[in-house]
N, C-alpha and C. Protein backbone atom coordinates (compact mmCIF):
# COMPACT_ATOMS: atom_id res chain seq x y z
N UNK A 1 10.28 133.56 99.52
CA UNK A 1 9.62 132.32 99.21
C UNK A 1 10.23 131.70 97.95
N UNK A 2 9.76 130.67 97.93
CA UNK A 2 10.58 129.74 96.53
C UNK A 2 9.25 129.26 95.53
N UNK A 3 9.28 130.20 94.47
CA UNK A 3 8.15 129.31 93.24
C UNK A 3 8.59 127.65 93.46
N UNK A 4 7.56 127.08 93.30
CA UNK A 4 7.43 125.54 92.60
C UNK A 4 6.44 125.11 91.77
N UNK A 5 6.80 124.50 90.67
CA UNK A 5 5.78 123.70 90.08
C UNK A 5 6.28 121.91 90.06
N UNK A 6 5.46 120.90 89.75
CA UNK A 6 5.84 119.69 89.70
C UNK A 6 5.17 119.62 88.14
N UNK A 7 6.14 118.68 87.52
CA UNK A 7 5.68 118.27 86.07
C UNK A 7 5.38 116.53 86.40
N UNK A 8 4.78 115.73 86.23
CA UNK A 8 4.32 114.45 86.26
C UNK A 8 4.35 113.64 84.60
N UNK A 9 5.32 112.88 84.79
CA UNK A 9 4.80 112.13 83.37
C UNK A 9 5.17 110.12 83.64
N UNK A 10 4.14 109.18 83.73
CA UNK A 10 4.33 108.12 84.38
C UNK A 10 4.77 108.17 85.52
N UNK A 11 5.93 107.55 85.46
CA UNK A 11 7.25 107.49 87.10
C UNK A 11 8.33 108.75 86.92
N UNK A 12 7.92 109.65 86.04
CA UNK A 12 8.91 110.27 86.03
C UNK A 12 8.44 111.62 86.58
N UNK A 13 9.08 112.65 87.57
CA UNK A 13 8.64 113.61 87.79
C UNK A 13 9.76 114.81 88.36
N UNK A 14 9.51 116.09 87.38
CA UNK A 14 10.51 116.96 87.04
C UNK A 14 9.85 118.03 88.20
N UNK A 15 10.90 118.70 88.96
CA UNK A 15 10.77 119.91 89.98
C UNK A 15 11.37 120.93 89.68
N UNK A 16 10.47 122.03 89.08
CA UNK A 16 11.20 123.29 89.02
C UNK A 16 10.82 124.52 90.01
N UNK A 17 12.14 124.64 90.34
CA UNK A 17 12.03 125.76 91.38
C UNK A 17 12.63 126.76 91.65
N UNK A 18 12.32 128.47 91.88
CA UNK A 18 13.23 129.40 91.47
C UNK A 18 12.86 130.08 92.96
N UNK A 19 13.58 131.36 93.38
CA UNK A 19 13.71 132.18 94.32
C UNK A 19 12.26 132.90 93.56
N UNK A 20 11.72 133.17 94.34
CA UNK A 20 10.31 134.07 93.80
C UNK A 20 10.68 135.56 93.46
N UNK A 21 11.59 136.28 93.88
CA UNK A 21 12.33 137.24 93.39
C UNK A 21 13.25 137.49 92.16
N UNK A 22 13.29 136.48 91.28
CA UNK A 22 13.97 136.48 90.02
C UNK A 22 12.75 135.83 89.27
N UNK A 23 11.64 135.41 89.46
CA UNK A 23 10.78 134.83 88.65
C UNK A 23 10.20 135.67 87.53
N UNK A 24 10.36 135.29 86.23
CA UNK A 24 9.76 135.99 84.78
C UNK A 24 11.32 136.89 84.66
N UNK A 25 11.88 136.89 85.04
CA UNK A 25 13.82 137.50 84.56
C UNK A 25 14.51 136.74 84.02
N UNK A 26 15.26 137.57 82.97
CA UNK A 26 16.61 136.60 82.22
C UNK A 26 17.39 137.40 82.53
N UNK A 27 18.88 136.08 82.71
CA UNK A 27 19.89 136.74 83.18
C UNK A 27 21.36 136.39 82.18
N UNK A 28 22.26 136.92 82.09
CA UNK A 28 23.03 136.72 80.39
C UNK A 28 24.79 136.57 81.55
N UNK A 29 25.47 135.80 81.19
CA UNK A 29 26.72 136.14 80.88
C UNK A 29 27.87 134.79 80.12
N UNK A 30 29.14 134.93 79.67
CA UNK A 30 29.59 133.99 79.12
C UNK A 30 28.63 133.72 78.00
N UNK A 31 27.88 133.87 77.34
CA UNK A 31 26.97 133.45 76.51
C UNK A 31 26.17 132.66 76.61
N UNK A 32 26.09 132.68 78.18
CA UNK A 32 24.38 131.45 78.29
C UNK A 32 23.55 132.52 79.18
N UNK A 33 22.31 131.68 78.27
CA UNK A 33 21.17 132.70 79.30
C UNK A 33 20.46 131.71 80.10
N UNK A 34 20.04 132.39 81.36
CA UNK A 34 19.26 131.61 81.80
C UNK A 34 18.18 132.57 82.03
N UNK A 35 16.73 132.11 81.30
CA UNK A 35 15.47 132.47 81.33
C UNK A 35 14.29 132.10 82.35
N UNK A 36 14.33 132.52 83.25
CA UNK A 36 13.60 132.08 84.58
C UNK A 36 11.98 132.06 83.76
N UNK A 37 11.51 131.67 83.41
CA UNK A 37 10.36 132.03 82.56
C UNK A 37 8.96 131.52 83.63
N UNK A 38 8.04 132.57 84.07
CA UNK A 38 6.84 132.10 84.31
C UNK A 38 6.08 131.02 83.99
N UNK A 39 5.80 130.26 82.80
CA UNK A 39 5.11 129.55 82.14
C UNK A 39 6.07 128.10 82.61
N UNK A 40 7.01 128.09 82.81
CA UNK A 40 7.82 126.91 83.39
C UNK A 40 8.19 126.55 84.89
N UNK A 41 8.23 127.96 85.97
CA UNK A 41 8.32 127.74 87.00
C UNK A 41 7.34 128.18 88.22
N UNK A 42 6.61 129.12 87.72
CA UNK A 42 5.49 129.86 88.39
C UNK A 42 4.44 128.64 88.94
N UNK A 43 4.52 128.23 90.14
CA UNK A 43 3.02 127.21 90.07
C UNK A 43 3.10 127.77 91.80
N UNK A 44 2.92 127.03 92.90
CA UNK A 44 2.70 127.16 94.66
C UNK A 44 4.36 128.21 94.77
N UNK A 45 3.47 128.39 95.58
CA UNK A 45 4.55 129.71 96.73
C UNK A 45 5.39 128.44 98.16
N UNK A 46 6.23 127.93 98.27
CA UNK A 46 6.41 127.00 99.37
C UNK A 46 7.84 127.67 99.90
N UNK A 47 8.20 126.91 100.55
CA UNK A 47 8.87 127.32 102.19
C UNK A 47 9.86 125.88 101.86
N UNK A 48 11.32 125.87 102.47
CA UNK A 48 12.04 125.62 103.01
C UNK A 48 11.98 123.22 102.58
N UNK A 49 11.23 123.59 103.45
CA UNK A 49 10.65 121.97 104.06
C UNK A 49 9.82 121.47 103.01
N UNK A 50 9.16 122.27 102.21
CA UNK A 50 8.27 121.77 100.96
C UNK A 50 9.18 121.26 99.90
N UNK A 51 9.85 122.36 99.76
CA UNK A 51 10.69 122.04 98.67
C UNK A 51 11.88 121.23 98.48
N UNK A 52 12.54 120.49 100.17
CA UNK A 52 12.85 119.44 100.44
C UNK A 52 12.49 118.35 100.38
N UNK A 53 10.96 118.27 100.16
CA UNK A 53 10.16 117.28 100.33
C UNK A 53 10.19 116.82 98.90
N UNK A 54 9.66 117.58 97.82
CA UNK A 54 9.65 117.50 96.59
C UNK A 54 10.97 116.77 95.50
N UNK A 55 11.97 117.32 96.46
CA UNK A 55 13.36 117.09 95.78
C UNK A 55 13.55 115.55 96.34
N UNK A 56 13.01 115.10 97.01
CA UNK A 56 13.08 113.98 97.33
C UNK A 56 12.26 112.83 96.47
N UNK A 57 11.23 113.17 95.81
CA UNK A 57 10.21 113.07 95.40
C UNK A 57 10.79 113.10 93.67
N UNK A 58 11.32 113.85 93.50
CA UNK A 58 12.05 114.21 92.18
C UNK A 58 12.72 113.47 91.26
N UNK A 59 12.46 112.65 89.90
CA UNK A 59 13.57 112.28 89.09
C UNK A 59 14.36 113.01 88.47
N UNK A 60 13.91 114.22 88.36
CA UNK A 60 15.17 115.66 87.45
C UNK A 60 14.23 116.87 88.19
N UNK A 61 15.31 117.88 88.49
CA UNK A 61 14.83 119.45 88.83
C UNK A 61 15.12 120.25 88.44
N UNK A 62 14.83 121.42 88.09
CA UNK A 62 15.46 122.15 87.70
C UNK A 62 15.67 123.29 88.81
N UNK A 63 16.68 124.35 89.22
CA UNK A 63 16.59 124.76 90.04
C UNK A 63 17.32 126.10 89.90
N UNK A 64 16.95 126.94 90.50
CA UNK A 64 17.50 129.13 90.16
C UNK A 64 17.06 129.86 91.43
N UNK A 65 18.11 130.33 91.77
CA UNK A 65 17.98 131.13 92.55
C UNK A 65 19.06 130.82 93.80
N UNK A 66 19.57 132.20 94.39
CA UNK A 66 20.28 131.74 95.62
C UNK A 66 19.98 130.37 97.00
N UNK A 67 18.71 131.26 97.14
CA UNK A 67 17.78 130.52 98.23
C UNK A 67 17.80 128.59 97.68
N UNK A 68 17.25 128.60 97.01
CA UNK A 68 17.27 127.20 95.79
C UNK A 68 17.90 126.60 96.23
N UNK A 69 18.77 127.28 94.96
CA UNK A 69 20.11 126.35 95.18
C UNK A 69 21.01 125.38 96.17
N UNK A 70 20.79 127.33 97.33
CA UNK A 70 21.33 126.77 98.33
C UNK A 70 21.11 125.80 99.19
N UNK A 71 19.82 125.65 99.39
CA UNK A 71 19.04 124.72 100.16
C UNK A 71 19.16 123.13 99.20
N UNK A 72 19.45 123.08 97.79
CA UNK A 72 19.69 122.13 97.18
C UNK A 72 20.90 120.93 97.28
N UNK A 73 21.67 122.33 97.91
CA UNK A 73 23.57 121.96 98.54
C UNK A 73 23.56 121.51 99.58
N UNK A 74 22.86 122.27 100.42
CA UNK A 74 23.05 122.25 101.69
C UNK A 74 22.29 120.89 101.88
N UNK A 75 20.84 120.69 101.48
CA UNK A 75 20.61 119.07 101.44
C UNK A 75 21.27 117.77 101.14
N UNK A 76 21.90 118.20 100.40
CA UNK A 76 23.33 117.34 99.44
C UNK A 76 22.35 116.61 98.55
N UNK A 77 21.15 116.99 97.49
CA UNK A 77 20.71 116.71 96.14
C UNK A 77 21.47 117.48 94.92
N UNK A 78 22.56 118.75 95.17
CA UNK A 78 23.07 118.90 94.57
C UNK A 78 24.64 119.65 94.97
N UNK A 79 25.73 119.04 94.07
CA UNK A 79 26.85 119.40 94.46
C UNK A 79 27.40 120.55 94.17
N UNK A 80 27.97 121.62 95.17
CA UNK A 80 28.07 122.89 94.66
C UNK A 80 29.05 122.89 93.59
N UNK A 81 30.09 122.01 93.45
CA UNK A 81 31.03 122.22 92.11
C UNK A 81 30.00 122.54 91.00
N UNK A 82 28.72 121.50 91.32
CA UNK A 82 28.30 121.72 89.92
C UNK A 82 27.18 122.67 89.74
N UNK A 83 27.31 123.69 90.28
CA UNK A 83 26.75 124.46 90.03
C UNK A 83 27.08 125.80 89.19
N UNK A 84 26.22 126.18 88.07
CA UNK A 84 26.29 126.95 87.11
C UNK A 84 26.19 128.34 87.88
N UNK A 85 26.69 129.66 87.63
CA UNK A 85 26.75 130.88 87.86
C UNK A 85 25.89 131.68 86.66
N UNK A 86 24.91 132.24 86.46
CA UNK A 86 24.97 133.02 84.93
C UNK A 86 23.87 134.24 85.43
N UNK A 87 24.98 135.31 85.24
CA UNK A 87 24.38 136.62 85.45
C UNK A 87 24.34 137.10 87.19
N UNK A 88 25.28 136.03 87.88
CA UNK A 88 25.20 136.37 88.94
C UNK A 88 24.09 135.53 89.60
N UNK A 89 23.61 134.71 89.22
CA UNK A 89 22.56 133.74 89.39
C UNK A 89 22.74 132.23 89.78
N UNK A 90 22.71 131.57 91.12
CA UNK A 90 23.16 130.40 90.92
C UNK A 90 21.89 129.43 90.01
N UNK A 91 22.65 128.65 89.10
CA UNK A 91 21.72 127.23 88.99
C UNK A 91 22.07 126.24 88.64
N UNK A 92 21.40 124.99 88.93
CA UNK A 92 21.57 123.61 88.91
C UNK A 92 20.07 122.45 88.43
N UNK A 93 21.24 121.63 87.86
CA UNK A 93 20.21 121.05 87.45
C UNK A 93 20.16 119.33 88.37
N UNK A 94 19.21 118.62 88.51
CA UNK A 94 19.77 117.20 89.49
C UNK A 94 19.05 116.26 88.84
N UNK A 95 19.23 115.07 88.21
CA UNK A 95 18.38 113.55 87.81
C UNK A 95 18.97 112.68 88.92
N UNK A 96 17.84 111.74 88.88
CA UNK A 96 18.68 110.68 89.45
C UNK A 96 17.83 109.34 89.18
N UNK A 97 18.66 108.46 89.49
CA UNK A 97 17.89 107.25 88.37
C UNK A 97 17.15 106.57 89.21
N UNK A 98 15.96 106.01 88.90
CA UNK A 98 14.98 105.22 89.70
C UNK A 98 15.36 103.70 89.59
């Protein structure tokens, strides 16, 4: 399954979403960490199609995890060049302007 939470502020609204299997883990290499932290991504348990829905829905996301990611690419909301590696971890981040 894929954690999600939605952050809401006016028109603006941030999607963070991780593989539920790396959630509350940090992962280190090259000298960046990426801190999957509970308190930022922990909110609904969703599936596939939810979290398509959301990213659609989305002015910035944040996004971790294989599953994620991949489904982030494979939608084409995010481009795999630009996707970050750290610790063996894919992630990406996506804005887009209203």
């Amino acid at each position: 399954m894929i954690c999600l939470k939605v952050y809401t502020r006016g028109r603006e609204r941030l999607v963070a979403a991780c593989d539920s299997d790396i959630l509350g883990k940090t992962f280190r290499s090259d000298g960046r960490v990426l801190q999957v932290a509970e308190s930022f991504y922990h909110g609904d348990e969703v599936d596939e199609e939810a979290l398509v829905n959301w990213l659609k829905l989305a002015t910035v996301a944040n996004l971790s995890g294989e599953r994620t990611v991949g489904i982030a690419v494979e939608k084409g909301f995010v481009d795999r060049a630009c996707v970050l590696e750290i610790g063996g971890v894919p992630h990406a981040q996506m804005t887009r302007m209203m």
